[in-house]
C-alpha atoms as a PDB file:
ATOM      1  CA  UNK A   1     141.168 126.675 144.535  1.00  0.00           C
ATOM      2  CA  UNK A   2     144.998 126.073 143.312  1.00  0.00           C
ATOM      3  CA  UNK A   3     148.033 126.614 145.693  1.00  0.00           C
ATOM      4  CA  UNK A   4     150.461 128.871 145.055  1.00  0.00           C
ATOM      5  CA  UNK A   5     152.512 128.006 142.206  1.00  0.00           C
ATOM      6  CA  UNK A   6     149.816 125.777 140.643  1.00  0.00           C
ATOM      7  CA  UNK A   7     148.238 126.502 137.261  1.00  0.00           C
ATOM      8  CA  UNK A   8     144.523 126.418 137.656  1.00  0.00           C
ATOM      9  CA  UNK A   9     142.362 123.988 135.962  1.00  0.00           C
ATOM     10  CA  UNK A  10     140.860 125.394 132.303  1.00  0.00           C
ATOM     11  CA  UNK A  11     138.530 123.864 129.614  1.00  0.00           C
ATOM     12  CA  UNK A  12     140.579 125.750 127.069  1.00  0.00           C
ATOM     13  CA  UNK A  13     141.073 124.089 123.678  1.00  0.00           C
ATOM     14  CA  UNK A  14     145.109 122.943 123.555  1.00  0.00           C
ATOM     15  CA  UNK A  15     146.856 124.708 121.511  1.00  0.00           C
ATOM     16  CA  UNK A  16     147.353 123.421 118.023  1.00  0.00           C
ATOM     17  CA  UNK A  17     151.085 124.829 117.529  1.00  0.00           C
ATOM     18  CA  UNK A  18     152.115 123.046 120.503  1.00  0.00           C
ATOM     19  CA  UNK A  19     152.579 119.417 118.995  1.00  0.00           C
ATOM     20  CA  UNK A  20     150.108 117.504 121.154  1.00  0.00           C
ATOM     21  CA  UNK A  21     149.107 114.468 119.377  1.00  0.00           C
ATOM     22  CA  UNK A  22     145.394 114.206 119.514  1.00  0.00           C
ATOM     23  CA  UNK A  23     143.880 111.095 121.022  1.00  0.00           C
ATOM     24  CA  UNK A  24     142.512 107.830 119.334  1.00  0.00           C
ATOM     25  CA  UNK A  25     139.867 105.266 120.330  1.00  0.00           C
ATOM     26  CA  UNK A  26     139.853 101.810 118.551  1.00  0.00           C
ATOM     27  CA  UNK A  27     136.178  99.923 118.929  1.00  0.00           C
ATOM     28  CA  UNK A  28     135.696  96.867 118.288  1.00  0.00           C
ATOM     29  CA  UNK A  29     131.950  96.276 117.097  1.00  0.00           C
ATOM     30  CA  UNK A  30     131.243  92.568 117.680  1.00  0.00           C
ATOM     31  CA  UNK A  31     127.540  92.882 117.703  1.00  0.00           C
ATOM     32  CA  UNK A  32     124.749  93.480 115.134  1.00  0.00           C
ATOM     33  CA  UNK A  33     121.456  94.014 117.223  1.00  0.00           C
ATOM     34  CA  UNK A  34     120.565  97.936 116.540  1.00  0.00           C
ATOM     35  CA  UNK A  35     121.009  98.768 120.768  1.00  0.00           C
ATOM     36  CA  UNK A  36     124.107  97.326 120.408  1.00  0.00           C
ATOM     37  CA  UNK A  37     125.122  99.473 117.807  1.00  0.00           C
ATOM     38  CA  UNK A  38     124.035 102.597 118.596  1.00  0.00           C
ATOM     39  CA  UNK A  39     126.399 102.980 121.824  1.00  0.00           C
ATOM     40  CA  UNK A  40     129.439 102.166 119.176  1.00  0.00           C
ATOM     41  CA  UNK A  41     127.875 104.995 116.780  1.00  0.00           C
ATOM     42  CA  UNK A  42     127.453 107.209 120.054  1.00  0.00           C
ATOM     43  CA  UNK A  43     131.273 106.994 121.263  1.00  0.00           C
ATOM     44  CA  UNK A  44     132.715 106.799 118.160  1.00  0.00           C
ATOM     45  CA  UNK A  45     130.545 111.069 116.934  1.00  0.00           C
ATOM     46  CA  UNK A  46     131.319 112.294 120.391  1.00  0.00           C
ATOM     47  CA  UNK A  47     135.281 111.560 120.214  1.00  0.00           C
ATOM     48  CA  UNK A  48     135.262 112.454 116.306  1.00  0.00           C
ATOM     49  CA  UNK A  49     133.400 115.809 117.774  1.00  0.00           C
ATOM     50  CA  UNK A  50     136.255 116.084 120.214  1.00  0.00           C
ATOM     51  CA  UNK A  51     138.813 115.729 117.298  1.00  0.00           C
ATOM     52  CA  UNK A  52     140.120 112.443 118.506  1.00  0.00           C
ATOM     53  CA  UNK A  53     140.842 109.951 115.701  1.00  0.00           C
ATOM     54  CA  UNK A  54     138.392 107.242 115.616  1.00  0.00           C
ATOM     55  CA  UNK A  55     138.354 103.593 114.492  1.00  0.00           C
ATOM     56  CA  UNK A  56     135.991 101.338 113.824  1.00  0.00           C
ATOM     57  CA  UNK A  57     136.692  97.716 113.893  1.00  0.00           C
ATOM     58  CA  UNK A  58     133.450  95.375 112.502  1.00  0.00           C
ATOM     59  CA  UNK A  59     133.807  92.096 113.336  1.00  0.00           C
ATOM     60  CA  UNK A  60     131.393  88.766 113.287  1.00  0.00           C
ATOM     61  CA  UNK A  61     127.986  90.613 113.822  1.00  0.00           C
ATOM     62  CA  UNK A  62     129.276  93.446 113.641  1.00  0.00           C
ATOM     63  CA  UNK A  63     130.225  93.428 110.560  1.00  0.00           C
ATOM     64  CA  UNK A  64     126.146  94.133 109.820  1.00  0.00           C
ATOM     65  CA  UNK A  65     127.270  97.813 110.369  1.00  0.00           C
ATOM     66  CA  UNK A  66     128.947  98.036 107.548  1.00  0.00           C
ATOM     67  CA  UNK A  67     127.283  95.276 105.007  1.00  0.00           C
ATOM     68  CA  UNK A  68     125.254  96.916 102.891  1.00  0.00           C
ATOM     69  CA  UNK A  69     122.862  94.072 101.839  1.00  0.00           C
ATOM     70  CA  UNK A  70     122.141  94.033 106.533  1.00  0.00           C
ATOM     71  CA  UNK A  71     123.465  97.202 107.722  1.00  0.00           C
ATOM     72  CA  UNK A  72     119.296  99.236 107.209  1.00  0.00           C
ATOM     73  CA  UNK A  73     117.617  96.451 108.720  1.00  0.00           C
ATOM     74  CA  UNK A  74     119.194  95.822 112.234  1.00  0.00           C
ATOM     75  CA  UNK A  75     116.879  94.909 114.484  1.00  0.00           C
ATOM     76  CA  UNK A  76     116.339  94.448 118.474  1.00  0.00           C
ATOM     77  CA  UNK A  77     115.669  91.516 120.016  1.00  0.00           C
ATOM     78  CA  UNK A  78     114.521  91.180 123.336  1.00  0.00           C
ATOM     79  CA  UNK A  79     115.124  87.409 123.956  1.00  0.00           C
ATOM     80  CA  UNK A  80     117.571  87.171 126.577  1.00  0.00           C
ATOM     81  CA  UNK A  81     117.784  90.471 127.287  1.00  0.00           C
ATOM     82  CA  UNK A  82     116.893  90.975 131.226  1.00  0.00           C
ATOM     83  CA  UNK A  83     117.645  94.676 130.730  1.00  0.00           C
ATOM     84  CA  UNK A  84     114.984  95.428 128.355  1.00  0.00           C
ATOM     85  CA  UNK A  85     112.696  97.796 129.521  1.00  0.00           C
ATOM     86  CA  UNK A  86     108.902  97.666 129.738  1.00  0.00           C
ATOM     87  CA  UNK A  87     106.965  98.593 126.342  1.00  0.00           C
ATOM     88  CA  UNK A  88     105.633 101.554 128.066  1.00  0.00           C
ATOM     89  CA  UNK A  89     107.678 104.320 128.894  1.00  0.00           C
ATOM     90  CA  UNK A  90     107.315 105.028 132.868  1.00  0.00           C
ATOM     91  CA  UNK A  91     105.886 102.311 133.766  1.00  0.00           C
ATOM     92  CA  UNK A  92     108.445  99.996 135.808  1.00  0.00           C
ATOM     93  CA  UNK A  93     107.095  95.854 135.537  1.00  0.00           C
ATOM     94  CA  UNK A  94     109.230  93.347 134.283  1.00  0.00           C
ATOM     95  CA  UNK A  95     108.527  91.614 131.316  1.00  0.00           C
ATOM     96  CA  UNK A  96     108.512  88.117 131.075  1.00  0.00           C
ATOM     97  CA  UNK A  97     111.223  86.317 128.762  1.00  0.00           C
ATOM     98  CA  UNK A  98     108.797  83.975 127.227  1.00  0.00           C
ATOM     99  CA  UNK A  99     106.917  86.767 126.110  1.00  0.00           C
ATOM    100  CA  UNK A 100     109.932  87.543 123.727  1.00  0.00           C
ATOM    101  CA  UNK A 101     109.708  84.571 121.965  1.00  0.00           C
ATOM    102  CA  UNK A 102     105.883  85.521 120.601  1.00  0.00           C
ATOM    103  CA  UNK A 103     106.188  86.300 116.876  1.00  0.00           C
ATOM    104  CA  UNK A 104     106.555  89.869 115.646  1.00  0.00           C
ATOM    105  CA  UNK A 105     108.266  90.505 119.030  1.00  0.00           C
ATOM    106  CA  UNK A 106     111.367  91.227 117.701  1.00  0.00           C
ATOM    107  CA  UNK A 107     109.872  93.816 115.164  1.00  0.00           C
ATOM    108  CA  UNK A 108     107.857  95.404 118.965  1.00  0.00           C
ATOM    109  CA  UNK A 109     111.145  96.035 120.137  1.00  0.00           C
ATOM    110  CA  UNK A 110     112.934  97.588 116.924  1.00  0.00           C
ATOM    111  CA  UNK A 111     109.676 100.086 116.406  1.00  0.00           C
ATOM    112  CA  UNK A 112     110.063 100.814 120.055  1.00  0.00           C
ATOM    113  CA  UNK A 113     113.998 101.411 120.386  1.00  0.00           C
ATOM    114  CA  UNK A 114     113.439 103.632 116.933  1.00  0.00           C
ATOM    115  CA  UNK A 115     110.701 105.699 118.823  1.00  0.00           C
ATOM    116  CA  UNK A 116     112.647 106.255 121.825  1.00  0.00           C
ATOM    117  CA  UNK A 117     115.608 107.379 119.628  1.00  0.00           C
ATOM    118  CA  UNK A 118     113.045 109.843 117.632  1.00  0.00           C
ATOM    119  CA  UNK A 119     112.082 110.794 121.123  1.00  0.00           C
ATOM    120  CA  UNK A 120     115.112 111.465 122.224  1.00  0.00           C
ATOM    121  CA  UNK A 121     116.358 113.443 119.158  1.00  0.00           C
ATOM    122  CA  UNK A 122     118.985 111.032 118.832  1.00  0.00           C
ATOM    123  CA  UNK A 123     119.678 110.342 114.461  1.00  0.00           C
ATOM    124  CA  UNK A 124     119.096 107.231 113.305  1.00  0.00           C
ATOM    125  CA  UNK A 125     121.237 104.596 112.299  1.00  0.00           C
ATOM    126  CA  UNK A 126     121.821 105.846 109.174  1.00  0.00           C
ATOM    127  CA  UNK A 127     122.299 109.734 109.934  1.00  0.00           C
ATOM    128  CA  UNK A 128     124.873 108.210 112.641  1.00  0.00           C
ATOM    129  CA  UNK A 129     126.757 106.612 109.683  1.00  0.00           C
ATOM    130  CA  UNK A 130     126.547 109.956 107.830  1.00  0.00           C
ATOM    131  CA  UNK A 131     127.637 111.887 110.938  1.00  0.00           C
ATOM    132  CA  UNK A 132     130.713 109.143 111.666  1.00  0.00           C
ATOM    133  CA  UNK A 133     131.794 108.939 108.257  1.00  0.00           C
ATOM    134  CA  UNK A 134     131.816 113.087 107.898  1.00  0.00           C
ATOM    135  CA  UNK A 135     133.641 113.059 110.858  1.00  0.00           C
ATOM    136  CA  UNK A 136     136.040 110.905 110.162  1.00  0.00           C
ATOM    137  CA  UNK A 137     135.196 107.836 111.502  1.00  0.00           C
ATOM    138  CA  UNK A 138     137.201 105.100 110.253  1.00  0.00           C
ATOM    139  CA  UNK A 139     135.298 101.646 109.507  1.00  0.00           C
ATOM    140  CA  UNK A 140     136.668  98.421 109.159  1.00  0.00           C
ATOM    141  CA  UNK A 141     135.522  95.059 107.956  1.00  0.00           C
ATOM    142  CA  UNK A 142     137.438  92.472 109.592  1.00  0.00           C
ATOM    143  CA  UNK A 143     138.577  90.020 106.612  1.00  0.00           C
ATOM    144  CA  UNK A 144     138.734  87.200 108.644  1.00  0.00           C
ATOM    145  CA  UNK A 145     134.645  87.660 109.107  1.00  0.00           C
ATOM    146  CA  UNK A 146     134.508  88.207 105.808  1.00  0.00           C
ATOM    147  CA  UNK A 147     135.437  84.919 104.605  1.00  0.00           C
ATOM    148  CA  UNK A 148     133.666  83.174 108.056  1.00  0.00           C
ATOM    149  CA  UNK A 149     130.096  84.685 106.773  1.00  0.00           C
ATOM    150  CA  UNK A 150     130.755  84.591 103.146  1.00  0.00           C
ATOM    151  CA  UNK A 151     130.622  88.794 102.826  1.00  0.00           C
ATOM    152  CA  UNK A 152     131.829  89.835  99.411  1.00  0.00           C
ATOM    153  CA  UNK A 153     134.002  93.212  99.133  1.00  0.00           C
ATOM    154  CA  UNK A 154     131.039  94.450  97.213  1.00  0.00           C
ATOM    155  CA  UNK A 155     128.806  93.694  99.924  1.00  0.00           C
ATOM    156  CA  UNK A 156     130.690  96.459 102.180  1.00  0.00           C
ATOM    157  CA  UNK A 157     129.738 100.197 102.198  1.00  0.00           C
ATOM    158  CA  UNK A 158     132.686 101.789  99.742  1.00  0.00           C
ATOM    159  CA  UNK A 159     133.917 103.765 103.056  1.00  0.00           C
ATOM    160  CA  UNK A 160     134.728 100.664 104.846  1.00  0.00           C
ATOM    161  CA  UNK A 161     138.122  99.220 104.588  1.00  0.00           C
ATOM    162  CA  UNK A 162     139.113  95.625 104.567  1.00  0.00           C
ATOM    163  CA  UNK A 163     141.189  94.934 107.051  1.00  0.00           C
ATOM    164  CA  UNK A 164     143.236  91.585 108.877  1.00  0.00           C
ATOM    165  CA  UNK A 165     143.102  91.772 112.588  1.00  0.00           C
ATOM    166  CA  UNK A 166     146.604  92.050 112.977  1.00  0.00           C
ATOM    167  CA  UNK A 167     146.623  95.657 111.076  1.00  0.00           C
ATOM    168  CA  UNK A 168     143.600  96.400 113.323  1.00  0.00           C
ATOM    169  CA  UNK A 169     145.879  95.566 116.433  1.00  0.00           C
ATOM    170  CA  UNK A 170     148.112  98.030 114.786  1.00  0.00           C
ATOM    171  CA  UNK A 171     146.024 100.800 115.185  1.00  0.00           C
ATOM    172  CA  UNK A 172     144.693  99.787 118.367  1.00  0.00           C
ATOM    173  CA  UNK A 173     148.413  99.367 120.191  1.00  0.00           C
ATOM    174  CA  UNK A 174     148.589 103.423 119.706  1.00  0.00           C
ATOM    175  CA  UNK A 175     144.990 104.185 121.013  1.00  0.00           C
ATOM    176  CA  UNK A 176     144.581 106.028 123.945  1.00  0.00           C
ATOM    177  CA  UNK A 177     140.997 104.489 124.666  1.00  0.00           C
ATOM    178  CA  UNK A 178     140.559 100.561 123.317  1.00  0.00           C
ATOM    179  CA  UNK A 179     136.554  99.299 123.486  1.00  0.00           C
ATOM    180  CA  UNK A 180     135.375  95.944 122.458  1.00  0.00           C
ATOM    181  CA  UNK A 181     131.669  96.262 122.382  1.00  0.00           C
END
């Protein structure tokens, strides 16, 4: 209910004519494990899908999202990770962290996070590439990184850009929404 005067609340589109700026989001990936990509690749479609200009930061691990010769065979590893959830869907136990150092544990936890995803009729990592980069998604490799990890230009996906964290810092002063995951 408004009060008199008071425009009511809409979920109209704005109006393109009327010079609103539309809203940006810098992320900063910093991360290479695949469930710690996938909520950068998740933010990053649904505010390209809301129109809002997006940009994509890669940085030390992170820079596996966009290097070619890493970026198909990101992986989950469950060492460490206290969050993990049981192997078996429904089923609430915790799992012991020695367990995650056993061998081929790491490749248990990819195969599962993939089937969840599948599950879930959530793309993979590569169809959320494909969606970003349709959308507009901007991706950059952070130089710095670059020369840290010994990544060659031609080791980055041809939509990436090279970038220097101070132009990164650039875009990010003007975002409305500023993530370092």
């Amino acid at each position: 209910m408004t009060s008199p005067g008071e425009k009511p609340f809409t979920l109209e589109e704005p109006d393109p004519d009327a010079g609103q700026k539309s809203k940006r989001m810098a992320l900063v990936a910093s991360k290479g494990g695949l469930d710690e990509v996938y909520p950068i690749l998740i933010m990053a479609t649904t505010a390209a899908a809301l129109e809002w200009e997006v940009g994509i930061f890669c940085t030390f691990y992170g820079l596996d999202m966009v290097n070619t010769k890493r970026m198909h065979s990101l992986k989950v590893s469950p060492l460490g990770n206290a969050a993990a959830p049981p192997p078996l869907k429904g089923k609430e136990f915790g799992v012991p962290n020695f367990i995650s150092m056993l061998p081929g544990m790491t490749t248990v936890a990819t195969k599962m996070m993939r089937g969840w995803m599948k599950d879930s009729n959530i793309p993979d990592f590569d169809e959320m590439m494909e969606l970003c980069l349709e959308s507009g998604v901007e991706f950059y490799a952070c130089a710095t990184t670059m020369g840290v990890m010994n990544v060659k230009q031609e080791d980055i996906m041809p939509q990436a850009t090279c970038l220097g964290a101070a132009a990164f810092l650039d875009f990010a002063a003007d975002a409305d929404l500023a993530l370092f995951i």
